[in-house]
Protein backbone atom coordinates (compact mmCIF):
# COMPACT_ATOMS: atom_id res chain seq x y z
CA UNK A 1 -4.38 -10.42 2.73
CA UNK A 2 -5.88 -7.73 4.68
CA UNK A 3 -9.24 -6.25 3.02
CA UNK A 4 -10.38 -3.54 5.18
CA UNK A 5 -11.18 -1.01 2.95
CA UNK A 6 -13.74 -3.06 0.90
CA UNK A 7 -15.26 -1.03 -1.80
CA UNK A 8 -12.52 1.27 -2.67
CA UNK A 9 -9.38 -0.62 -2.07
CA UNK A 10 -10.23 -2.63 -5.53
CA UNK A 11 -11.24 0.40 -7.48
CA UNK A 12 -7.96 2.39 -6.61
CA UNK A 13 -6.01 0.19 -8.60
CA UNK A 14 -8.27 0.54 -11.69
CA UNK A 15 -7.78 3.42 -14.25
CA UNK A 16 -8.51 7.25 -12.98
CA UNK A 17 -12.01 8.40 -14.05
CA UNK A 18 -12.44 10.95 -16.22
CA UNK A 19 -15.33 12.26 -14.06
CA UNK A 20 -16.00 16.23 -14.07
CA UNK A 21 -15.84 16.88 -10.89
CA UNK A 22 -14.87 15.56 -7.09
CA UNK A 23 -17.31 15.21 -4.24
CA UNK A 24 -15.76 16.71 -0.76
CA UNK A 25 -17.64 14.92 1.91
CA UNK A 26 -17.27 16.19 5.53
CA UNK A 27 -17.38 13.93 8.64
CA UNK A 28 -20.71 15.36 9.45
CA UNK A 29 -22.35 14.52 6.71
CA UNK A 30 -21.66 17.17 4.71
CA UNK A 31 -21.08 17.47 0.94
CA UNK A 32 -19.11 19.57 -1.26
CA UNK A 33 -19.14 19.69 -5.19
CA UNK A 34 -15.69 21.08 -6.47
CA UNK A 35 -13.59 21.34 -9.36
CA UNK A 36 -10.85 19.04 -8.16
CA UNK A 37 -9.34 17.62 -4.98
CA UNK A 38 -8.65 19.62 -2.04
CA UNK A 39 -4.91 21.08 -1.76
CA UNK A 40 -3.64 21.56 1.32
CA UNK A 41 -2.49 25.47 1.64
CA UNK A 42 -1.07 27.05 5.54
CA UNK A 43 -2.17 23.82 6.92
CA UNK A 44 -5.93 24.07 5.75
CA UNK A 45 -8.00 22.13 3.28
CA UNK A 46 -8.60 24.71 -0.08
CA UNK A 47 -11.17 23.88 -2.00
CA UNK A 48 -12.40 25.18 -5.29
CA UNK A 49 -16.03 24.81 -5.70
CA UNK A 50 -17.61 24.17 -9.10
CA UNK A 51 -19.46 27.49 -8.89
CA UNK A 52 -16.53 29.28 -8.70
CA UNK A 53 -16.41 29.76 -4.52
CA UNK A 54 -13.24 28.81 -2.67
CA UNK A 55 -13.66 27.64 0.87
CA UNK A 56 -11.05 26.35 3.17
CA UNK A 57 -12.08 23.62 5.63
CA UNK A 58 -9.72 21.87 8.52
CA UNK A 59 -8.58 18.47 6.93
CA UNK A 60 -9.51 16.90 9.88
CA UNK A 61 -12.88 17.15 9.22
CA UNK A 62 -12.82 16.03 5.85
CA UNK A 63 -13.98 12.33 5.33
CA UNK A 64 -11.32 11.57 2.59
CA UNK A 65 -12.34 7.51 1.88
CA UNK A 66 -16.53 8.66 1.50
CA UNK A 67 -14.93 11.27 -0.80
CA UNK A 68 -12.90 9.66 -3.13
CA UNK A 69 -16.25 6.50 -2.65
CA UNK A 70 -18.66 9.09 -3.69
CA UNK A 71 -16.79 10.93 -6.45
CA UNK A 72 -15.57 7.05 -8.14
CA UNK A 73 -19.15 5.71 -7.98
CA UNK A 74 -20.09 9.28 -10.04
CA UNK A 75 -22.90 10.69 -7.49
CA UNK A 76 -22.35 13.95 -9.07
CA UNK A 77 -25.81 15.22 -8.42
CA UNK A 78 -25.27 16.24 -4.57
CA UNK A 79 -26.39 19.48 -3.86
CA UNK A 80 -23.44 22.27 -2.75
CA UNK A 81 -24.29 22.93 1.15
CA UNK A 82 -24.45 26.15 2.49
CA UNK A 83 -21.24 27.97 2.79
CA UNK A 84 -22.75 29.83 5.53
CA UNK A 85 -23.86 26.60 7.95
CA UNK A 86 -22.07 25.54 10.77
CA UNK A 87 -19.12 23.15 10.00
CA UNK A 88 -19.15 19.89 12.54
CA UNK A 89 -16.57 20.34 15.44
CA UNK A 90 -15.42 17.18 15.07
CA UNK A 91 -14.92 13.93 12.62
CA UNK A 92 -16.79 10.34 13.82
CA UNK A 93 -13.71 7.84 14.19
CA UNK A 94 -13.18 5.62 10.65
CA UNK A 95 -14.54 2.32 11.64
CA UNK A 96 -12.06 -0.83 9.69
CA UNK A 97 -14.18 -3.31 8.02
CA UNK A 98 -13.46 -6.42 9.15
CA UNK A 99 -11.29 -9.55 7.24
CA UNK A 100 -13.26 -10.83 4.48
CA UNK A 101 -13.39 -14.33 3.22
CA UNK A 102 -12.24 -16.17 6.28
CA UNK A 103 -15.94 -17.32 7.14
CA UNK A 104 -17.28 -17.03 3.92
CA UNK A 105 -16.23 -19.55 0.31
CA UNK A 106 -17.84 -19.61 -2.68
CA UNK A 107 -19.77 -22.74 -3.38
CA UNK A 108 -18.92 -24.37 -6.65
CA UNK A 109 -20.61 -25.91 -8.60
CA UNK A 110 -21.15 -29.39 -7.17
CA UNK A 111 -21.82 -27.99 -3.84
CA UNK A 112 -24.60 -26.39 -5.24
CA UNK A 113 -26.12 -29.20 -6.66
CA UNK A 114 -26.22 -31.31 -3.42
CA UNK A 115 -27.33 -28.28 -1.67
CA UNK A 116 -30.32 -28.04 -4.44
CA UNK A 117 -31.09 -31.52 -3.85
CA UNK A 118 -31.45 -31.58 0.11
CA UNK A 119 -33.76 -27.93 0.22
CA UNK A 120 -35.13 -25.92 -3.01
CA UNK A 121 -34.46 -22.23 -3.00
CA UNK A 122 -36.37 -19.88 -1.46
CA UNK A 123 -38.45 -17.66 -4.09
CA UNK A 124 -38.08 -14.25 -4.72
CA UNK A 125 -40.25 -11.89 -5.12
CA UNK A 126 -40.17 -9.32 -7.82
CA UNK A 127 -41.64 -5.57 -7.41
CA UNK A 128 -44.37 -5.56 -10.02
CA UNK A 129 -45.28 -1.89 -10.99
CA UNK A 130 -46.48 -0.35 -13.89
CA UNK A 131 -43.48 2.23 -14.43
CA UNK A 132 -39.48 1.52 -14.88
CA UNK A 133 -37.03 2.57 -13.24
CA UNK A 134 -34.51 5.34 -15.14
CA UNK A 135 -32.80 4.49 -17.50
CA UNK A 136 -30.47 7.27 -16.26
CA UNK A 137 -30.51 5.25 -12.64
CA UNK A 138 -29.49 2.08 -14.14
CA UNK A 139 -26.53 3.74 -15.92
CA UNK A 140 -24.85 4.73 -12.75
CA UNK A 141 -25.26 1.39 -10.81
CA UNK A 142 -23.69 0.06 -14.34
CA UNK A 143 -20.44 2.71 -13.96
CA UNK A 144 -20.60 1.66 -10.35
CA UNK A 145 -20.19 -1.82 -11.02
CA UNK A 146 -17.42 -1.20 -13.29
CA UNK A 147 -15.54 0.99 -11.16
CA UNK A 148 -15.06 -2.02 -8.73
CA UNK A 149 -14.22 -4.46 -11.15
CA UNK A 150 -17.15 -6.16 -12.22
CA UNK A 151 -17.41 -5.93 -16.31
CA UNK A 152 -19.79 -8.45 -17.07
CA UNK A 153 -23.21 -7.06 -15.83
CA UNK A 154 -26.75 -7.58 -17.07
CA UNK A 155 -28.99 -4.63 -15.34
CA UNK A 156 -33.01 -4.10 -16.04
CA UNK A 157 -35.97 -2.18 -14.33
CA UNK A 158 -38.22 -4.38 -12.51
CA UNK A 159 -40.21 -2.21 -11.25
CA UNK A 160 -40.83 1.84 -10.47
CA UNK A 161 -38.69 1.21 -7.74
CA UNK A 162 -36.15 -1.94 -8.39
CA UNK A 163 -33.68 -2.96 -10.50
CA UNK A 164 -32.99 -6.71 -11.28
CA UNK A 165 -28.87 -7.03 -11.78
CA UNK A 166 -27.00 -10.00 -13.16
CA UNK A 167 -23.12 -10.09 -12.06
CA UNK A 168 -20.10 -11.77 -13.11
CA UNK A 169 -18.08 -11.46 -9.70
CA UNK A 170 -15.38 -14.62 -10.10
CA UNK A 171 -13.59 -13.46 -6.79
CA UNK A 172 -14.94 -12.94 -3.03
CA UNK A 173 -13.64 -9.68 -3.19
CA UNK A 174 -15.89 -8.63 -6.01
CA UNK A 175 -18.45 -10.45 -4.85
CA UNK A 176 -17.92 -8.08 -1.34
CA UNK A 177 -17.63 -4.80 -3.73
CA UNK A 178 -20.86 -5.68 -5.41
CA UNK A 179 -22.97 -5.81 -2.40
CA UNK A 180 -21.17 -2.84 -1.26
CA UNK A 181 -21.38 -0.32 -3.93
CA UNK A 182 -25.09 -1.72 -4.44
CA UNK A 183 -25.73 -0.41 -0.60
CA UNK A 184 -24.21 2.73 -1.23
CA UNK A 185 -26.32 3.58 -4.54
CA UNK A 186 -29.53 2.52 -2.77
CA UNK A 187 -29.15 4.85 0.28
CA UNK A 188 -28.18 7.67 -2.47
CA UNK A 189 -30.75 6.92 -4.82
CA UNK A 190 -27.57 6.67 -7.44
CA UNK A 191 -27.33 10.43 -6.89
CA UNK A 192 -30.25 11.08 -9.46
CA UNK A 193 -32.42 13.68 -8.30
CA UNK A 194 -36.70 12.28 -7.94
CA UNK A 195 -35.23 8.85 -7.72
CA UNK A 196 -35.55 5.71 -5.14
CA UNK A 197 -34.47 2.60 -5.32
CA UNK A 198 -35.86 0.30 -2.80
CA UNK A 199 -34.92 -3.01 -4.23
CA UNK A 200 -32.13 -4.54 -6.20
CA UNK A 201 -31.96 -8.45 -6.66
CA UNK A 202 -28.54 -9.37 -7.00
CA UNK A 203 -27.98 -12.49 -9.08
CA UNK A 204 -23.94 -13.24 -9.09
CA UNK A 205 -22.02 -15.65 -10.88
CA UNK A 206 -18.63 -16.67 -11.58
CA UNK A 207 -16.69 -17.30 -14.83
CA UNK A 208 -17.36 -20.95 -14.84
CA UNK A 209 -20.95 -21.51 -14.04
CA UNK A 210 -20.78 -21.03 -10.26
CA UNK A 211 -22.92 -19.20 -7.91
CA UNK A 212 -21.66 -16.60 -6.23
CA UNK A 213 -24.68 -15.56 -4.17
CA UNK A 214 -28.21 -14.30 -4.81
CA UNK A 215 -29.72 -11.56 -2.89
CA UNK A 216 -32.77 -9.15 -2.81
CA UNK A 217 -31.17 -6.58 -1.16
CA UNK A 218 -33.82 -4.02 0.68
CA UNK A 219 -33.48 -0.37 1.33
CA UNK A 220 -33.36 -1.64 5.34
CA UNK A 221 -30.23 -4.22 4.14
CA UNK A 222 -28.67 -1.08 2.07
CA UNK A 223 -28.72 1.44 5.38
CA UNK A 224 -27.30 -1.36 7.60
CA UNK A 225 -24.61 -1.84 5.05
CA UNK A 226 -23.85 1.73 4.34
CA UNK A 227 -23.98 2.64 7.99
CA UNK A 228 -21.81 -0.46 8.96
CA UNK A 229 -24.34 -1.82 11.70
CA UNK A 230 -24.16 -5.12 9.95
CA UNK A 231 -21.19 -6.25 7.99
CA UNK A 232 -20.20 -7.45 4.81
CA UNK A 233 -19.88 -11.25 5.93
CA UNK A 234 -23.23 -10.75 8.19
CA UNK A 235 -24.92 -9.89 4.86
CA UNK A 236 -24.14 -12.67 3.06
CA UNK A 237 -24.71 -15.53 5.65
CA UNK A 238 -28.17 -13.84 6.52
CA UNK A 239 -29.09 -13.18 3.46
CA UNK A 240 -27.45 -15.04 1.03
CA UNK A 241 -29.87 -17.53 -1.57
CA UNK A 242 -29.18 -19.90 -3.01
């Protein structure tokens, strides 16, 4: 089965969100926070922005997957650009993830315990730091979670900057949308303004016991993600603990 779209390809199939408003993000970069999706009127892009603007944009400069990613994982914070600025004269071509799960199988659980007995794990260590976290940060890596299928989800503060999560991701896909949507809230900062979030420790499981992969995923991992210089499969081999 072909998985290129990796984040969003799960999430489409899941219930619409009854989020306020949709994110319109241009191939340049550029965002825009409207009322609804663009319609298409005289062969340009219409869009109706929350504060009560209409602009109308070529559609072929409008990145329509890193819209409909931003406006599911609820990064509703983005500031309106300028109407005024310069619009890119052209899109970057869409880049296709590559197959997922043909290099990479979940251990279960027996393979973990001869893999415990031949090297111990290496540790991990936790941001210490005398502040939390948001409460209101943690909230949107939680809806972000769910968006991509994964219900069962244990998140706390571990520090100013870090966030310790425990998944239930029983599949390699959600395993794959995890570490995704965890990239894309750490390069956004979960779309809450003053935050950062340099650090989440992923510790996934699936339904029966088994590991699905522990990471401590850096800011550095999250751009390299987001920006697809490394890949989802790279990730995991590099970085994966066990």
């Amino acid at each position: 089965m072909k998985k290129a779209l990796v984040l969003f390809a799960f999430a489409s199939l899941i219930a619409a969100q009854s989020f306020g408003s949709y994110i319109v993000v241009l191939k340049g970069g550029k965002q825009y926070k409207a009322k609804a999706k663009w319609t298409i009127v005289n062969g340009k892009a219409l869009v109706q922005l929350e504060n009560g603007q209409s602009i109308t944009i070529d559609p072929g400069l409008i990145d329509e997957a890193k819209s409909e990613e931003t406006t599911k994982l609820g990064l509703g914070d983005v500031r309106i650009m300028n109407l005024d600025a310069q619009l890119p004269a052209g899109g970057t071509p869409k880049q296709t993830a590559p197959t997922l799960g043909e290099t990479i199988r979940l251990r279960k659980p027996n393979q973990q315990a001869q893999a415990a007995a031949t090297a111990a794990p290496a540790p991990v260590a936790t941001p210490v730091s005398a502040s939390a976290i948001s409460t209101e940060v943690i909230m949107k890596f939680e809806r972000a979670y769910e968006n991509v299928g994964v219900f069962e989800h244990k998140l706390t503060s571990s520090g100013a900057h870090a966030i310790r999560a425990e998944l239930t991701a029983d599949s390699e896909d959600k395993v794959f949308n995890a570490i995704s949507a965890t990239s894309f809230l750490m390069v956004h900062n979960a779309g809450v303004t003053g935050a950062q979030v340099d650090m989440v420790e992923l510790f996934m499981k699936t339904t029966n016991g088994g590991s699905a992969g522990r990471f401590q995923m850096t800011r550095e991992d999250a751009t390299a993600l987001d920006t697809k210089s490394i890949s989802q499969q790279e990730y995991f081999v590099r970085k994966v603990i066990y």
